[in-house]
Protein backbone atom coordinates (compact mmCIF):
# COMPACT_ATOMS: atom_id res chain seq x y z
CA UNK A 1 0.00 0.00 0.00
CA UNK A 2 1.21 3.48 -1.14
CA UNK A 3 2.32 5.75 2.35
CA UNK A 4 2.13 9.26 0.47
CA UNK A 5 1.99 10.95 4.02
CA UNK A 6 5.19 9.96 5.17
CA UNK A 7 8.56 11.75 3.58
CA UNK A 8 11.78 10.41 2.96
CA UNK A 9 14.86 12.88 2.26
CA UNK A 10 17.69 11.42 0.54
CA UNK A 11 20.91 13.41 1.47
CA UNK A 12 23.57 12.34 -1.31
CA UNK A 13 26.13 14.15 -3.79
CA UNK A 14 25.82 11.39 -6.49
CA UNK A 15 23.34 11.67 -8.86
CA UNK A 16 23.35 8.10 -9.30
CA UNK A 17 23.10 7.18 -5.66
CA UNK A 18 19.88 9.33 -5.21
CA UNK A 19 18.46 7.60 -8.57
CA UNK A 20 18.86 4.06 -7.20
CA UNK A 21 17.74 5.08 -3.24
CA UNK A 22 14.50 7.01 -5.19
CA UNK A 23 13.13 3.73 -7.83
CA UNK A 24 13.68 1.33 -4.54
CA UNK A 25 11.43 3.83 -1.97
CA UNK A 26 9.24 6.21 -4.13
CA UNK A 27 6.49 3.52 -4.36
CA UNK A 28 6.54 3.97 -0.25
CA UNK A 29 7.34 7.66 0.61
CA UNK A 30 7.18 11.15 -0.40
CA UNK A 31 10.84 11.25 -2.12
CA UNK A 32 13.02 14.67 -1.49
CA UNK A 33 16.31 15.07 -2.56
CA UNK A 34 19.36 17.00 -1.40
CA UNK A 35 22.56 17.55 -3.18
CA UNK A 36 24.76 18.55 -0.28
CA UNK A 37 24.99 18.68 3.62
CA UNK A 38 23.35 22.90 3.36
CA UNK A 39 21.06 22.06 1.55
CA UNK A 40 20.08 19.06 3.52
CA UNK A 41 19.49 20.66 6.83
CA UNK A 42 17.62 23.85 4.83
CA UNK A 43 14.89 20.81 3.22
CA UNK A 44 14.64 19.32 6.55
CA UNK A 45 13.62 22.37 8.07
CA UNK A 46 11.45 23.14 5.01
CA UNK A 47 9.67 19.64 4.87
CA UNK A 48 9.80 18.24 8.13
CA UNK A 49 10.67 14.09 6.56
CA UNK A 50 9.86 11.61 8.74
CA UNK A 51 13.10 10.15 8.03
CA UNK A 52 15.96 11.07 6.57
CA UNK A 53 18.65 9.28 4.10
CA UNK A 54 22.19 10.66 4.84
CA UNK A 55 25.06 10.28 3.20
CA UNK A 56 28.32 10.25 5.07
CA UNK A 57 30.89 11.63 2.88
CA UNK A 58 30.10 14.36 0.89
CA UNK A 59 32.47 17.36 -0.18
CA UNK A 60 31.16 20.14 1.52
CA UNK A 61 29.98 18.70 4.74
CA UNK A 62 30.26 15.68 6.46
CA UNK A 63 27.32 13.70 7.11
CA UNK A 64 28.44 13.68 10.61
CA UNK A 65 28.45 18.14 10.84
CA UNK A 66 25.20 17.57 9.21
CA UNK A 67 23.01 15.31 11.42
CA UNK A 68 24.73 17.55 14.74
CA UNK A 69 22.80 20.52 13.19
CA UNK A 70 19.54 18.26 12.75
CA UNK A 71 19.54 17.30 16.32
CA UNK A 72 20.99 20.38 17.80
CA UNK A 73 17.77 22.40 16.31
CA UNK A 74 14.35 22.05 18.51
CA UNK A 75 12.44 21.71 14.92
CA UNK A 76 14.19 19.08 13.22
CA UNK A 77 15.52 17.28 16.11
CA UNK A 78 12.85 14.22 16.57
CA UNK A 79 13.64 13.53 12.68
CA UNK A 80 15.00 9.70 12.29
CA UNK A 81 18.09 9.54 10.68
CA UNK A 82 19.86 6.70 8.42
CA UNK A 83 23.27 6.80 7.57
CA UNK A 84 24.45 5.67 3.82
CA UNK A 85 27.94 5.02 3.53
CA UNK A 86 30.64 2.55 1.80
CA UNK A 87 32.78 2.36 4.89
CA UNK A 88 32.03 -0.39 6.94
CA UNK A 89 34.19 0.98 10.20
CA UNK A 90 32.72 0.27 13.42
CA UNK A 91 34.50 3.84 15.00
CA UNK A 92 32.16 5.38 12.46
CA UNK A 93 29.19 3.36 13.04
CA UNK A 94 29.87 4.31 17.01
CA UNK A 95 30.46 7.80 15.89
CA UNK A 96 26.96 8.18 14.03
CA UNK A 97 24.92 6.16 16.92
CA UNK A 98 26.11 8.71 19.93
CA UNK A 99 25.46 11.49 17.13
CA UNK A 100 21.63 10.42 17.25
CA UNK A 101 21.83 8.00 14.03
CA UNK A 102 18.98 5.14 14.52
CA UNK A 103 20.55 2.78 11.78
CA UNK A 104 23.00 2.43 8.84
CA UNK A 105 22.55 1.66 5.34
CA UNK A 106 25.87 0.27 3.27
CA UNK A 107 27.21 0.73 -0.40
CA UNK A 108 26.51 -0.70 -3.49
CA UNK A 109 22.88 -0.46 -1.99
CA UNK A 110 21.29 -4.16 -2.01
CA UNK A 111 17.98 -3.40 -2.77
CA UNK A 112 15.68 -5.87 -0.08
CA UNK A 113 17.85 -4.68 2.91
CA UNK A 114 17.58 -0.79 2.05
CA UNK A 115 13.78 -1.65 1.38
CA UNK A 116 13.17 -3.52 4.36
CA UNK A 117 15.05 -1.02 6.85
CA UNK A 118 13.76 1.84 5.50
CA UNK A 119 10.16 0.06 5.80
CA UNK A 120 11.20 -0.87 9.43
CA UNK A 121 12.11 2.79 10.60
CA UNK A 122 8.79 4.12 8.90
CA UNK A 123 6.16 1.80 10.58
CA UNK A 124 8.63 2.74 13.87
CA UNK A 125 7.98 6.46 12.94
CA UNK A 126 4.12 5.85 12.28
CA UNK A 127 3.64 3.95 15.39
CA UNK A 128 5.50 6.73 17.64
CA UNK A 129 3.48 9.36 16.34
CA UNK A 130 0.60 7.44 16.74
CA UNK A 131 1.02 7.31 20.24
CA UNK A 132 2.09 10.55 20.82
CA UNK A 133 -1.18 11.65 19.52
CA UNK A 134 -2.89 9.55 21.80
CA UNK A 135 -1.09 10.80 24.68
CA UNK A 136 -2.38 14.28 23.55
CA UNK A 137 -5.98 13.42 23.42
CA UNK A 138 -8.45 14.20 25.82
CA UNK A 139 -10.39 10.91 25.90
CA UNK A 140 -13.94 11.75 27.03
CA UNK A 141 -14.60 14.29 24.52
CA UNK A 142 -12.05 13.92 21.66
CA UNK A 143 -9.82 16.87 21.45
CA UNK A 144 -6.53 17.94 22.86
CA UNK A 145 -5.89 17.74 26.53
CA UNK A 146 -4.33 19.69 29.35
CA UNK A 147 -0.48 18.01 28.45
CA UNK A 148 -1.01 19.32 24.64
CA UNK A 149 -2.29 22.53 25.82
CA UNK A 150 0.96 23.64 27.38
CA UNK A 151 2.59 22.91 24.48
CA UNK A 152 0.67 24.37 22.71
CA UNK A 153 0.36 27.96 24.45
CA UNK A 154 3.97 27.93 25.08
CA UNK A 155 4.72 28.15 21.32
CA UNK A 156 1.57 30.06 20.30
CA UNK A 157 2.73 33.02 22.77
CA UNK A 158 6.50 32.35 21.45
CA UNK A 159 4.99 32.52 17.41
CA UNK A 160 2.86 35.51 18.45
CA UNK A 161 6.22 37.31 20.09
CA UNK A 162 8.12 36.58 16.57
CA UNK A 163 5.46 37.06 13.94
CA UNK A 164 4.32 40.80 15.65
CA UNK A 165 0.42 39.22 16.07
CA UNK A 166 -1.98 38.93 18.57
CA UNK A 167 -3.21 35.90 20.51
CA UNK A 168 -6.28 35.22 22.02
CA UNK A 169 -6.44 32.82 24.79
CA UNK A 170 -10.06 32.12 26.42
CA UNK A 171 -10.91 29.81 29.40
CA UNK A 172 -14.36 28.51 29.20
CA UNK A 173 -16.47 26.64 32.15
CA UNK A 174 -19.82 25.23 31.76
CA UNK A 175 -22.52 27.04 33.87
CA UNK A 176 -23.98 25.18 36.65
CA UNK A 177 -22.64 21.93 35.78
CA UNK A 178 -22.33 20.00 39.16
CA UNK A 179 -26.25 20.41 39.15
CA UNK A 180 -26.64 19.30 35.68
CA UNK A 181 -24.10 15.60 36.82
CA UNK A 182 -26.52 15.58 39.99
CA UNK A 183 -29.48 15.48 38.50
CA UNK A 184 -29.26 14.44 34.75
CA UNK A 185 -26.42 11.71 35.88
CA UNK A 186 -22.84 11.29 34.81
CA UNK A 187 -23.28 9.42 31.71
CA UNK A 188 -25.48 12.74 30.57
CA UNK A 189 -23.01 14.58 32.02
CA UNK A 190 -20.00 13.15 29.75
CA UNK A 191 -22.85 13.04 26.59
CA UNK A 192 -23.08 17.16 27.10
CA UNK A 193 -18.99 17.30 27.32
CA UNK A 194 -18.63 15.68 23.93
CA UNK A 195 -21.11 18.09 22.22
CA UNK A 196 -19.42 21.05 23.53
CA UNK A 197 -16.06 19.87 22.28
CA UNK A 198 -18.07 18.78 18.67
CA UNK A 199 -19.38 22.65 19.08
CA UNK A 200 -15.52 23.85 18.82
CA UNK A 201 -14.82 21.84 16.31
CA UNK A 202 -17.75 23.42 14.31
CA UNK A 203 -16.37 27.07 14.65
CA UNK A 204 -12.89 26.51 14.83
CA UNK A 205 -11.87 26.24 11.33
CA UNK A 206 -8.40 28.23 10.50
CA UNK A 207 -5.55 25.69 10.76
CA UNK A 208 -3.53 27.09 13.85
CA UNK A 209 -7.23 28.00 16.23
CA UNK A 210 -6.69 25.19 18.93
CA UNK A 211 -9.58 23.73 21.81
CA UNK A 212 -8.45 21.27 24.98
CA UNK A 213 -10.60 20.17 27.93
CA UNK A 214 -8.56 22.34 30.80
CA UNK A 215 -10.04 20.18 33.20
CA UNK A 216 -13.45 18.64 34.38
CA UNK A 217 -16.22 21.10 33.04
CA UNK A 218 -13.06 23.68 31.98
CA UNK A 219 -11.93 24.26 28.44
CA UNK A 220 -9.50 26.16 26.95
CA UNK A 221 -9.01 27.88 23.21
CA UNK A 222 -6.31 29.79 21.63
CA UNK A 223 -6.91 32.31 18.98
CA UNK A 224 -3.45 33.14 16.91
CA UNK A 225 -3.82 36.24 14.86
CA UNK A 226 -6.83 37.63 16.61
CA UNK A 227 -8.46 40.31 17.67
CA UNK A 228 -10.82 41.32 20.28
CA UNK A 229 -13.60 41.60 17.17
CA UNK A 230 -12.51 38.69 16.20
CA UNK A 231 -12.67 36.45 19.51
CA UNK A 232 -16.01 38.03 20.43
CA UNK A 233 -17.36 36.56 16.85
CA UNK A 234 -15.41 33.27 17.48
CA UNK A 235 -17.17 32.75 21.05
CA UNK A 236 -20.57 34.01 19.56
CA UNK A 237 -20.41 31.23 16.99
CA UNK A 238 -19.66 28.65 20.01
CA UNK A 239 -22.13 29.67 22.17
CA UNK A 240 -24.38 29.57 19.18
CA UNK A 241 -23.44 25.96 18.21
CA UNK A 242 -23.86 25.34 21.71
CA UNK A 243 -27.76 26.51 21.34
CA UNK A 244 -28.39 25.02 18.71
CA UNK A 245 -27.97 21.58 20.34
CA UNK A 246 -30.50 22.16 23.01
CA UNK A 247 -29.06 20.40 25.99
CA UNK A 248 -31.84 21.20 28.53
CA UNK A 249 -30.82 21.96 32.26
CA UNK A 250 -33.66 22.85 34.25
CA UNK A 251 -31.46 23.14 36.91
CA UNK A 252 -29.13 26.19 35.79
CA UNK A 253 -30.01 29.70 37.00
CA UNK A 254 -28.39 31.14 33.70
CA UNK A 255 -31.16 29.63 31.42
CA UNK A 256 -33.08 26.55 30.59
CA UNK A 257 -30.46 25.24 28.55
CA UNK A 258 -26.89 24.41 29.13
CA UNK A 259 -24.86 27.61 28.87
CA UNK A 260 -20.94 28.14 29.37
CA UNK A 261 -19.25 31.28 30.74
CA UNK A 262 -16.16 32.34 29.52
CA UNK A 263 -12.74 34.79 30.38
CA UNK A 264 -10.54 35.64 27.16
CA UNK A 265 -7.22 37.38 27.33
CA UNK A 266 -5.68 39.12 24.12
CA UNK A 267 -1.75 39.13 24.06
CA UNK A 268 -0.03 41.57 22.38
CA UNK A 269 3.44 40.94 20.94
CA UNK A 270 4.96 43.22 23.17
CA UNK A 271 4.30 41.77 26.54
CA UNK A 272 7.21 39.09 28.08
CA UNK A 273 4.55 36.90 29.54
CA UNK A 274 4.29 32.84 30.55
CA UNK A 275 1.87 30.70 30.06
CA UNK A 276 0.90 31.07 33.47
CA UNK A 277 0.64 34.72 33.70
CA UNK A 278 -2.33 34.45 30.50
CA UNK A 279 -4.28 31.99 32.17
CA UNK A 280 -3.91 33.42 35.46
CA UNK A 281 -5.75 36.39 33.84
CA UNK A 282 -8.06 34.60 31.42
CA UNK A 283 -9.30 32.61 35.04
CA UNK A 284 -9.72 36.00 36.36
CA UNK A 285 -12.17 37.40 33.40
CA UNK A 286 -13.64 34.10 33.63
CA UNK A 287 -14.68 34.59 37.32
CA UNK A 288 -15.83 37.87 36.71
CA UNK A 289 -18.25 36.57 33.99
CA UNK A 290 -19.45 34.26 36.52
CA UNK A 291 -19.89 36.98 38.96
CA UNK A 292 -21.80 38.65 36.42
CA UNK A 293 -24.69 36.20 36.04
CA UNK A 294 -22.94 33.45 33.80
CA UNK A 295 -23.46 32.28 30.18
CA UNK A 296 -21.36 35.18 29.02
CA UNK A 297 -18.15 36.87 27.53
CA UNK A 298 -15.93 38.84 29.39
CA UNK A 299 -12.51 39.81 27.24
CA UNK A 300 -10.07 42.24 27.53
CA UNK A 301 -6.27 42.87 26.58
CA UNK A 302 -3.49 41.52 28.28
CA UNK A 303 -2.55 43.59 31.28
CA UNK A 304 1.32 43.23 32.53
């Protein structure tokens, strides 16, 4: 079966090298090639491979100088590497292994062993990622949790510093919920979770916009590129997907239906802040909405 989502980058100065390593693996992999050890780290920055092909000798850098710069930079760093050589030394092989190699691939390429390690590493590569995702994944309701959230709003407010924007983060809590569990039971409890998280997944449609479950009843979004126009719109489509599913709870004082409150910080490019410091103050706008009466906004920019 054809595994178009996965990339291979062959790193080799011979022309003829990188035509043999492409007709043995092109009918598995994305195929990228690189002439040199520059332009190999530039195309693994660029494309992010899966795994990468690297030939040891080549005349302007050693594959060695090249796979230090791979693993010494946080973006290209998880990348699997092979080395391709036609030195069978075992100081090299040592030397590539405590350089972060994960195998080695010899010249003149035989083509079941190149096939079958390169096959090997990918499934490895799939698997990994597989359950990385998993550990990500909130599993009640679907979407990210808590553990991807810091990651995520750690390089959101990083990206946001760099690229001059401005970054909405919003905590959101569901009104009156500990009355809607006692009385509706935990099973409808969990059922009204999962349609809140679907209701995010409704509005939230630009590539980078980002929900997790916080927490219990808590979620959390993050708006890159935003506004406060543009987060007020954002929650107004949520709450409105929200409606629209009708969850009854005739045991909120904020309405007959199931409602959420929630606190939204903006972040300006020009604040130093943590993590900690924006949801410190999206909890606080959060509360006040609660203080207000519930099933509301309150927003308001960053204060240092």
């Amino acid at each position: 079966m054809e595994n178009f989502s996965q990339k291979v980058l062959i790193v080799d100065d011979e022309k003829a090298n990188r035509k043999i390593l492409k007709e043995l693996l092109q009918d598995e992999a994305t195929i990228i090639f690189a002439k040199n050890g520059e332009q190999a780290v530039e195309l693994a920055r660029k494309h992010m491979p899966d795994l990468i092909l690297l030939d040891v000798i080549m005349p302007d850098r050693s594959g060695f100088e090249v796979i230090e710069d791979i693993k010494n930079d946080k973006q290209t760093m998880n990348i699997s590497v092979i080395f391709v050589t036609g030195l069978a030394n075992s100081d090299d092989e040592e030397r590539g292994f405590d350089l972060g190699g994960c195998d080695y691939i010899y010249k003149p390429f035989k083509a079941n062993i190149v096939i079958a390690r390169v096959m090997m590493h990918l499934e490895l590569i799939k698997q990994r990622k597989m359950l990385n995702e998993i550990a990500h994944i909130d599993a009640l309701t679907g979407i990210s949790n808590r553990r991807k959230m810091d990651i995520v709003l750690t390089d959101e407010l990083a990206a946001n510093k760099r690229d001059k924007n401005k970054l909405a983060v919003a905590l959101i809590d569901v009104d009156y919920f500990k009355p809607y569990n006692d009385n509706y039971g935990h099973g409808a409890g969990d059922a009204a979770l999962k349609k809140i998280a679907t209701s995010f997944r409704e509005v939230l449609q630009r590539p980078r916009d980002f929900a997790a479950r916080y927490g219990g009843e808590e979620f959390l979004i993050i708006l890159p590129n935003s506004s406060i126009e543009g987060t007020e719109l954002i929650i107004s489509n949520i709450v409105q997907a929200l409606a629209d599913k009708e969850i009854k709870h005739e045991h909120s004082k904020a309405s007959d239906l199931l409602t959420i409150s929630i606190g939204a910080v903006l972040v300006g490019d020009e604040q130093a802040t943590t993590p900690a410091e924006v949801l410190l103050q999206a909890d606080k706008l959060l509360y006040q909405a609660k203080e207000n009466g519930r099933n509301q906004l309150v927003i308001n920019d960053f204060e240092i």
